[in-house]
Protein backbone atom coordinates (compact mmCIF):
# COMPACT_ATOMS: atom_id res chain seq x y z
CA UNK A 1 16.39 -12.18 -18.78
CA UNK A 2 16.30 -14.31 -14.99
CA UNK A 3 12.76 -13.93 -13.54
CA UNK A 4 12.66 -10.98 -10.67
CA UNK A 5 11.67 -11.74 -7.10
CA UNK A 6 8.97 -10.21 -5.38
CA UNK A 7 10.06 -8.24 -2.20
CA UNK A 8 7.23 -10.17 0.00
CA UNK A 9 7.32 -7.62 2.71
CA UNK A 10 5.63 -5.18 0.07
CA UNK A 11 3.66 -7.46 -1.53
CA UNK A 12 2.07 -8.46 1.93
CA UNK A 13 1.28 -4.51 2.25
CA UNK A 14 -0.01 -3.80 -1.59
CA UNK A 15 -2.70 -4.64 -3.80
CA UNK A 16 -3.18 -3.89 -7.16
CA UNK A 17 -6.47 -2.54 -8.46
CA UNK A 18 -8.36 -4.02 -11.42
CA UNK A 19 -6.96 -0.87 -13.65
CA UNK A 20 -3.39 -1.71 -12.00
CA UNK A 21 -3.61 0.75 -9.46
CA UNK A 22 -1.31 -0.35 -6.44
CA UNK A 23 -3.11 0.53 -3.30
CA UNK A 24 -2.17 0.86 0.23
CA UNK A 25 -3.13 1.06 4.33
CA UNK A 26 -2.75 4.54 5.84
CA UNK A 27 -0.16 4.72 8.57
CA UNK A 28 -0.89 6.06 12.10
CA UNK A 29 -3.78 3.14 12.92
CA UNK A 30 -1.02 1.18 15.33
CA UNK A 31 -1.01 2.78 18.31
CA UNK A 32 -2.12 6.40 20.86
CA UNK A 33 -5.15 5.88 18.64
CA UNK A 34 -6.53 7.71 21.86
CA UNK A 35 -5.76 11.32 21.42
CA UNK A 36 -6.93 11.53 17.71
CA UNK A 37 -10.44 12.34 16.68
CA UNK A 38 -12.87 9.75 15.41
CA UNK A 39 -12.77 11.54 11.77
CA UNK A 40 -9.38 10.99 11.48
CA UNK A 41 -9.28 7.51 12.70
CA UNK A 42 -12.19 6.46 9.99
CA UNK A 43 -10.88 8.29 7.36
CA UNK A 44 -7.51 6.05 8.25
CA UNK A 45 -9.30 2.95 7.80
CA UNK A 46 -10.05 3.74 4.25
CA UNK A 47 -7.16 2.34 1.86
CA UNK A 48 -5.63 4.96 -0.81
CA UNK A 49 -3.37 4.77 -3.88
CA UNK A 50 0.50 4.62 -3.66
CA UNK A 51 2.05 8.32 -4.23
CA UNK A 52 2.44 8.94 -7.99
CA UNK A 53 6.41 9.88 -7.32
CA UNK A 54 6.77 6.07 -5.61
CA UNK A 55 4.90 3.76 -8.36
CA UNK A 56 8.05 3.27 -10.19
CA UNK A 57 9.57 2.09 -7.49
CA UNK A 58 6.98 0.00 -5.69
CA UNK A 59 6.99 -1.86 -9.55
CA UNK A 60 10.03 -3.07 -8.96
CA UNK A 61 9.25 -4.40 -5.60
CA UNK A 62 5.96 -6.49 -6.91
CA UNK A 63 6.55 -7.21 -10.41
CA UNK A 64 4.25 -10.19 -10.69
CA UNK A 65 1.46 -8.51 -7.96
CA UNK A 66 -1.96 -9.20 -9.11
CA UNK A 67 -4.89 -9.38 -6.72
């Protein structure tokens, strides 16, 4: 079996948790930051786990991802 490569793209935008969680940055922090309330700008800040449904998938991008 050849060793996999890690799509670096996604490996600069997840982290894995110590229980092998992968986490990741909520969109919508970029830009017109503006016209949406303060909650809703701190609550972006906050990072949150990758949708169950995408996991698999996000695996196979960062096989080796440990941080």
């Amino acid at each position: 079996m050849p060793k996999l490569k890690t799509n670096k793209s996604a490996a600069k935008r997840l982290k894995r948790t110590g229980s092998g969680k992968l986490m990741r940055n909520r969109m919508g922090r970029r830009h017109l930051l503006t016209s949406k309330p303060a909650k809703r700008k701190r609550h972006m800040r906050k990072q949150t786990t990758v949708a169950p449904g995408m996991v698999k998938r996000m695996n196979v991008l960062v096989p080796y991802l440990d941080n």
